[in-house]
Protein backbone atom coordinates (compact mmCIF):
# COMPACT_ATOMS: atom_id res chain seq x y z
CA UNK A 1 110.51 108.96 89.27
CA UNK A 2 110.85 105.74 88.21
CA UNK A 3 112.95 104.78 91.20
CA UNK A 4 109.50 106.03 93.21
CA UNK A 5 107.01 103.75 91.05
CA UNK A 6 109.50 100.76 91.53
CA UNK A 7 109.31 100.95 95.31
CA UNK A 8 105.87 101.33 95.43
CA UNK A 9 105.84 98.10 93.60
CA UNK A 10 108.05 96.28 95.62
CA UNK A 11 106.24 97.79 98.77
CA UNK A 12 102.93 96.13 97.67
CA UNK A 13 104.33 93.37 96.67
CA UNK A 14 106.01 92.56 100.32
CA UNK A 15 102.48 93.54 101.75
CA UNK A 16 100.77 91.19 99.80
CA UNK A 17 103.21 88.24 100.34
């Protein structure tokens, strides 16, 4: 799970940069 909430993160974090 928490791998799944950490690559969400990092996904939206790429996006925003």
């Amino acid at each position: 799970m928490e791998a799944v909430l950490r690559f969400a993160m990092g996904s939206s974090e790429k996006a925003t940069e």
